[in-house]
PDB file of N, CA and C in Angstrom:
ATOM      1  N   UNK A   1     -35.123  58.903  42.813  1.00  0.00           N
ATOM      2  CA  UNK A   1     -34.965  59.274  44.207  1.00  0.00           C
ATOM      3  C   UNK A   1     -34.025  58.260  44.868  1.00  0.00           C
ATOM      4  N   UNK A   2     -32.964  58.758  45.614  1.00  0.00           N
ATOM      5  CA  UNK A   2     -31.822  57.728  45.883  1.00  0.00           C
ATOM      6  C   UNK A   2     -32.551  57.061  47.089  1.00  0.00           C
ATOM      7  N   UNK A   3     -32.285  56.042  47.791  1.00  0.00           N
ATOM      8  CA  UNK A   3     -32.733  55.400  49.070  1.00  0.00           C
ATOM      9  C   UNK A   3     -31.608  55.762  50.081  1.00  0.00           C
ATOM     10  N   UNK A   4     -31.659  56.656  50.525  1.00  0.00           N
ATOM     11  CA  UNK A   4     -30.748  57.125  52.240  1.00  0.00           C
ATOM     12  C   UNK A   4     -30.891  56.320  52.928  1.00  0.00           C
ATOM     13  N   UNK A   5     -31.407  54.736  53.081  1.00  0.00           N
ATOM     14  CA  UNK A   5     -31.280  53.790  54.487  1.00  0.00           C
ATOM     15  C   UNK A   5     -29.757  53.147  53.862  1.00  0.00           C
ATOM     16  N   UNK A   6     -29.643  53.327  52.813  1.00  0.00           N
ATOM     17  CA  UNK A   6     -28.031  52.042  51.903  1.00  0.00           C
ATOM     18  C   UNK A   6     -26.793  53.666  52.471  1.00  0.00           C
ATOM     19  N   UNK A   7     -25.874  52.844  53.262  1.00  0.00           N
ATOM     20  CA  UNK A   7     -24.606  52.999  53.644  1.00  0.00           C
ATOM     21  C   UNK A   7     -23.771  53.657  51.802  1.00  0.00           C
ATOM     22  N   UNK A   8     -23.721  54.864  52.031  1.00  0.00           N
ATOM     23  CA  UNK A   8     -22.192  54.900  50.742  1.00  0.00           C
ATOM     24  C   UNK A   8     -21.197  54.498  50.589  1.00  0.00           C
ATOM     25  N   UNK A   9     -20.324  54.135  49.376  1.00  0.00           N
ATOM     26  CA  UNK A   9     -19.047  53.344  49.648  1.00  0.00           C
ATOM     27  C   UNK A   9     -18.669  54.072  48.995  1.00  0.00           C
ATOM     28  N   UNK A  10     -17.197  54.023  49.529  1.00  0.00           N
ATOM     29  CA  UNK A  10     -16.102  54.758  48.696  1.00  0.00           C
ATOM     30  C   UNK A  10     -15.456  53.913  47.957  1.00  0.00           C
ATOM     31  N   UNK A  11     -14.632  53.890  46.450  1.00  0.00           N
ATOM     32  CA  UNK A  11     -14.377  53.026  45.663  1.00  0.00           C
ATOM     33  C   UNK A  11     -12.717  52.007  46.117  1.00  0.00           C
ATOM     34  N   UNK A  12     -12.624  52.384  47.501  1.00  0.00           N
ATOM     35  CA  UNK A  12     -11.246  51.838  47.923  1.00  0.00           C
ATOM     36  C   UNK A  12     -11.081  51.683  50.065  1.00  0.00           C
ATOM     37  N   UNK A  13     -12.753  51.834  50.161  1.00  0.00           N
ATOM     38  CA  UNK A  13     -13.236  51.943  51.649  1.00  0.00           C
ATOM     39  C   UNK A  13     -14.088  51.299  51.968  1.00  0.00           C
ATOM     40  N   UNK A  14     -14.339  51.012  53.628  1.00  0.00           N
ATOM     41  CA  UNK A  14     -15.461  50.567  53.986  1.00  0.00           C
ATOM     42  C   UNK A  14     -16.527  51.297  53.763  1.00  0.00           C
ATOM     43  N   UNK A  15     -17.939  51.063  53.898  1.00  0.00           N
ATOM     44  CA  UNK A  15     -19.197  52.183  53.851  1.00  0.00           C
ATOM     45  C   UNK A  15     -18.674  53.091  54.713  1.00  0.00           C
ATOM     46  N   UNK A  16     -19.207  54.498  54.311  1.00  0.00           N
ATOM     47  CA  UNK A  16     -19.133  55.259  55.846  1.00  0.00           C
ATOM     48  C   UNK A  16     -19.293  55.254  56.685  1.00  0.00           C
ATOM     49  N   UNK A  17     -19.177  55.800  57.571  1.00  0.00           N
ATOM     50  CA  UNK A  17     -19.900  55.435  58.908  1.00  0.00           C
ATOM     51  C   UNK A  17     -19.360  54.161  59.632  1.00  0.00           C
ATOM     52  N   UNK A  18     -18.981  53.304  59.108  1.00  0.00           N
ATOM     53  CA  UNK A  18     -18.281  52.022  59.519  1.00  0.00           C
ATOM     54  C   UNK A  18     -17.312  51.962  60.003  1.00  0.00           C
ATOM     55  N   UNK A  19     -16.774  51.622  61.298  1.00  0.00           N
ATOM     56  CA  UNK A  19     -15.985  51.189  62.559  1.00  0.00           C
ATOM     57  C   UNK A  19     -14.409  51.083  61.486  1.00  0.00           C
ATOM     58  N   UNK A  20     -13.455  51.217  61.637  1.00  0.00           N
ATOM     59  CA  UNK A  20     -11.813  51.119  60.394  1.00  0.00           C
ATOM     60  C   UNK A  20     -11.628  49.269  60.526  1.00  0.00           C
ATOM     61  N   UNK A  21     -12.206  48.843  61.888  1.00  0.00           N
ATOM     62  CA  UNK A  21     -12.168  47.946  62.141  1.00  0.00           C
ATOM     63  C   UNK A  21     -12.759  46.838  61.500  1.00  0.00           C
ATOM     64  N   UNK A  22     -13.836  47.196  60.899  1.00  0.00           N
ATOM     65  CA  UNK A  22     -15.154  46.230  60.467  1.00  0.00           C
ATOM     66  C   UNK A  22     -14.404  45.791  58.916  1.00  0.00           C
ATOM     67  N   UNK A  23     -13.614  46.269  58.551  1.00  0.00           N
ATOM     68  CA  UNK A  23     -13.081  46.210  56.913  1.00  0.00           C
ATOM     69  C   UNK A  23     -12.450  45.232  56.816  1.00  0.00           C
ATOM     70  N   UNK A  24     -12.645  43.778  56.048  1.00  0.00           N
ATOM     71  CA  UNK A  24     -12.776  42.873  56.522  1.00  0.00           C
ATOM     72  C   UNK A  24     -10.947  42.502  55.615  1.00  0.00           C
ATOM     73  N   UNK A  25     -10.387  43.324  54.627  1.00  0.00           N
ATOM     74  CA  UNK A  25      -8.770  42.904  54.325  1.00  0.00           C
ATOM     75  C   UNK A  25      -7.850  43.132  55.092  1.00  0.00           C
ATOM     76  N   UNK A  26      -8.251  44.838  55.740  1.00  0.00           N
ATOM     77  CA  UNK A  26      -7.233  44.366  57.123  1.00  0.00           C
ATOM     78  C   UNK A  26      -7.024  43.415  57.913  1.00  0.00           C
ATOM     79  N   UNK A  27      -7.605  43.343  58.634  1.00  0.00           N
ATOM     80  CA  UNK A  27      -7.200  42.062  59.477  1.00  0.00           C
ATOM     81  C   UNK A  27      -7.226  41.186  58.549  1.00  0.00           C
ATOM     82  N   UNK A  28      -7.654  40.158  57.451  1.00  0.00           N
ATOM     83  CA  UNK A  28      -6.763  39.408  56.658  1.00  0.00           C
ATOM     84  C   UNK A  28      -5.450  39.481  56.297  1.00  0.00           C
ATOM     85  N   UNK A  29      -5.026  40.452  56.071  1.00  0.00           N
ATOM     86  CA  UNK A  29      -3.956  40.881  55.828  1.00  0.00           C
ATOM     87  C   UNK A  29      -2.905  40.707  57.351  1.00  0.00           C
ATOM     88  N   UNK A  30      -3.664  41.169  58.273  1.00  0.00           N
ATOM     89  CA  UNK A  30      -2.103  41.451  59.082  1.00  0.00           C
ATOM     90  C   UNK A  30      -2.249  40.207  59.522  1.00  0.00           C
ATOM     91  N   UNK A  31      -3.773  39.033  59.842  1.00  0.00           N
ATOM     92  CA  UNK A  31      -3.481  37.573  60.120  1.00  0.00           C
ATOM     93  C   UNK A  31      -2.262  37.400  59.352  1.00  0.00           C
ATOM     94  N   UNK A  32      -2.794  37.207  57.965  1.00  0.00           N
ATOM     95  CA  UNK A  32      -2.015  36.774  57.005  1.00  0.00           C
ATOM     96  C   UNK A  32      -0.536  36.801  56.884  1.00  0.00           C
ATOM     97  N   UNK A  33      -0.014  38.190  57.621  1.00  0.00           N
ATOM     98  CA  UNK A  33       1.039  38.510  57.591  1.00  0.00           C
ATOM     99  C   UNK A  33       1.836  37.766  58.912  1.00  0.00           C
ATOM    100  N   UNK A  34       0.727  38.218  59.816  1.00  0.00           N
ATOM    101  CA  UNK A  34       1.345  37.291  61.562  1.00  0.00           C
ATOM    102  C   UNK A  34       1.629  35.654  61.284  1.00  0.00           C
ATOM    103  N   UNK A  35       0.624  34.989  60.233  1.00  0.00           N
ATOM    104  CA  UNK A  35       1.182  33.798  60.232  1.00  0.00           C
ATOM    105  C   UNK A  35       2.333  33.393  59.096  1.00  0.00           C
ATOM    106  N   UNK A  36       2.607  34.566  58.281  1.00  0.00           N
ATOM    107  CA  UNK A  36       4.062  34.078  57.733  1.00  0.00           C
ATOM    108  C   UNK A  36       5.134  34.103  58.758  1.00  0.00           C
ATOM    109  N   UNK A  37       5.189  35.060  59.400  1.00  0.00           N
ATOM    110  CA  UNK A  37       6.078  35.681  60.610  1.00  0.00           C
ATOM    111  C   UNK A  37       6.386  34.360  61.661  1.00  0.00           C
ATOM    112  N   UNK A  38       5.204  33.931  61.847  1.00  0.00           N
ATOM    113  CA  UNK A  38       5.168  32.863  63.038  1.00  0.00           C
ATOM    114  C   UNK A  38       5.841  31.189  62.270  1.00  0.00           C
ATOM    115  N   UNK A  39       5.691  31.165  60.892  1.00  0.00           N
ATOM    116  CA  UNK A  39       6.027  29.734  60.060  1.00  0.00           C
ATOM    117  C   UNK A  39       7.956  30.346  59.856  1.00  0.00           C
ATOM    118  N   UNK A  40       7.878  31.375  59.967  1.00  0.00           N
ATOM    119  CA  UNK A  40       9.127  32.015  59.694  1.00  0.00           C
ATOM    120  C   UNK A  40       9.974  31.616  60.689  1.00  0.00           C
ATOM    121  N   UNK A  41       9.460  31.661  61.738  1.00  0.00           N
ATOM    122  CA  UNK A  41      10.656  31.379  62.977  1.00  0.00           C
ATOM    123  C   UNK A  41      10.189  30.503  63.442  1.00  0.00           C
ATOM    124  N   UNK A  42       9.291  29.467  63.301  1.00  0.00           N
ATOM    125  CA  UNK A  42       9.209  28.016  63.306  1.00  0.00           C
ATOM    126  C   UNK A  42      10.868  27.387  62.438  1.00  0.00           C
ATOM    127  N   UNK A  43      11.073  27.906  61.286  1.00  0.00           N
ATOM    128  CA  UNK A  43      11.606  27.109  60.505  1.00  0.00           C
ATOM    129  C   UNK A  43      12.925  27.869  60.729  1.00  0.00           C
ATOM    130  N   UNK A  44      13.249  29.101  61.407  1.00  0.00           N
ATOM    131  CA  UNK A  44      14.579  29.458  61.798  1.00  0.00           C
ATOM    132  C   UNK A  44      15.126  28.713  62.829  1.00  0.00           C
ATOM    133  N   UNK A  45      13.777  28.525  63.902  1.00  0.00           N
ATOM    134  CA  UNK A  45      14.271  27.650  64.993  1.00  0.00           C
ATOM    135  C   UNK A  45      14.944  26.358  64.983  1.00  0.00           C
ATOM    136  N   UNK A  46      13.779  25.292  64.152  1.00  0.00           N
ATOM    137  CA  UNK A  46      14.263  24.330  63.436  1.00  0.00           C
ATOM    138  C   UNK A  46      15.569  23.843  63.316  1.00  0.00           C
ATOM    139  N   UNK A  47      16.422  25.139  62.240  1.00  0.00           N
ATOM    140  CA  UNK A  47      17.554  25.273  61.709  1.00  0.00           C
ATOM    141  C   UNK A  47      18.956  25.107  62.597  1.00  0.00           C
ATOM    142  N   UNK A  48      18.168  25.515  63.483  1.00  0.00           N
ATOM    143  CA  UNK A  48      19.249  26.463  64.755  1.00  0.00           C
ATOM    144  C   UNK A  48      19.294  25.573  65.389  1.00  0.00           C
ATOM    145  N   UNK A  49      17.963  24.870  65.949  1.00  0.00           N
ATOM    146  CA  UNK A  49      17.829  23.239  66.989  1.00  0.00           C
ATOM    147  C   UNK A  49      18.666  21.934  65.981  1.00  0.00           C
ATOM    148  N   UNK A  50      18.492  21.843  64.561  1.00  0.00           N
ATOM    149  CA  UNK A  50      19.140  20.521  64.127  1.00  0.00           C
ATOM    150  C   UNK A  50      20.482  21.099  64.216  1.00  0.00           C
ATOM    151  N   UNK A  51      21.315  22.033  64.321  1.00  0.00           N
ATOM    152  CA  UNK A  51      22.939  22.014  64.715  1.00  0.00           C
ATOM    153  C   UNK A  51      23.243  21.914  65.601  1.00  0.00           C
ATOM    154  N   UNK A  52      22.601  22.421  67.036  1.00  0.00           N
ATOM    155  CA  UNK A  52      23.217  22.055  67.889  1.00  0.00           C
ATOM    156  C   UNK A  52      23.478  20.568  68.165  1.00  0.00           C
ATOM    157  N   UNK A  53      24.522  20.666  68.861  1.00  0.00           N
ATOM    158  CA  UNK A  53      25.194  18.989  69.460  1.00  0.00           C
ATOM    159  C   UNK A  53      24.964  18.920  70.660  1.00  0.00           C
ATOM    160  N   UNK A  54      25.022  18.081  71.472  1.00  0.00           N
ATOM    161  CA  UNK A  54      25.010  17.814  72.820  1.00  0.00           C
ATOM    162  C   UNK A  54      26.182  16.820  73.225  1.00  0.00           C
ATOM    163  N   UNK A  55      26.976  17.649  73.766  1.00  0.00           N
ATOM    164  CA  UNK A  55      27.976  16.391  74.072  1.00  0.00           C
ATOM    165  C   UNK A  55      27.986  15.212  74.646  1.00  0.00           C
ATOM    166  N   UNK A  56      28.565  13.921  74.760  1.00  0.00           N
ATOM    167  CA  UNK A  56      28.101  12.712  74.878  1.00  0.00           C
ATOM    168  C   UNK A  56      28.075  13.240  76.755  1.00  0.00           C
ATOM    169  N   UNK A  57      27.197  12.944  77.418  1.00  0.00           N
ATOM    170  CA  UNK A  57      26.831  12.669  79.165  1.00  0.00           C
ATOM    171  C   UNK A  57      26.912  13.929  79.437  1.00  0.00           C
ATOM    172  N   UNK A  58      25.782  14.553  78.461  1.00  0.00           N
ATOM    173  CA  UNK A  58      25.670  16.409  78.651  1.00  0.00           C
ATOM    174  C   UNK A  58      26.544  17.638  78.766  1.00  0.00           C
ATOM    175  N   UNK A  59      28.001  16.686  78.544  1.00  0.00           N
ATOM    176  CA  UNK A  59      29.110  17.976  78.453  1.00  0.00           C
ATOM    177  C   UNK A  59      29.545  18.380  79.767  1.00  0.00           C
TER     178      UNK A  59
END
């Protein structure tokens, strides 16, 4: 006799019934993804700030 109080899972899903939200690789994933994005243009900026020059008595 199966126990109907246990949530079903699908072999590539949250249980049923469960919020899309509650699935806990998404949001790992898009963190994951927001903080390459954000180290990404940390280090473009970087790039861009050590060339500039400033002319001697601000130009």
């Amino acid at each position: 006799m199966p126990d109907e109080t246990k949530p079903t899972t699908t072999q590539d899903g949250p249980p049923q019934g469960a919020p899309a939200a509650a699935h806990p690789r998404e949001g790992g994933r898009i963190r994951q993804w927001l903080e390459r994005v954000g180290l990404a243009l940390e280090r473009a900026e970087k790039r861009v700030m050590d060339g500039f020059r400033v002319p001697p008595h601000g130009g």
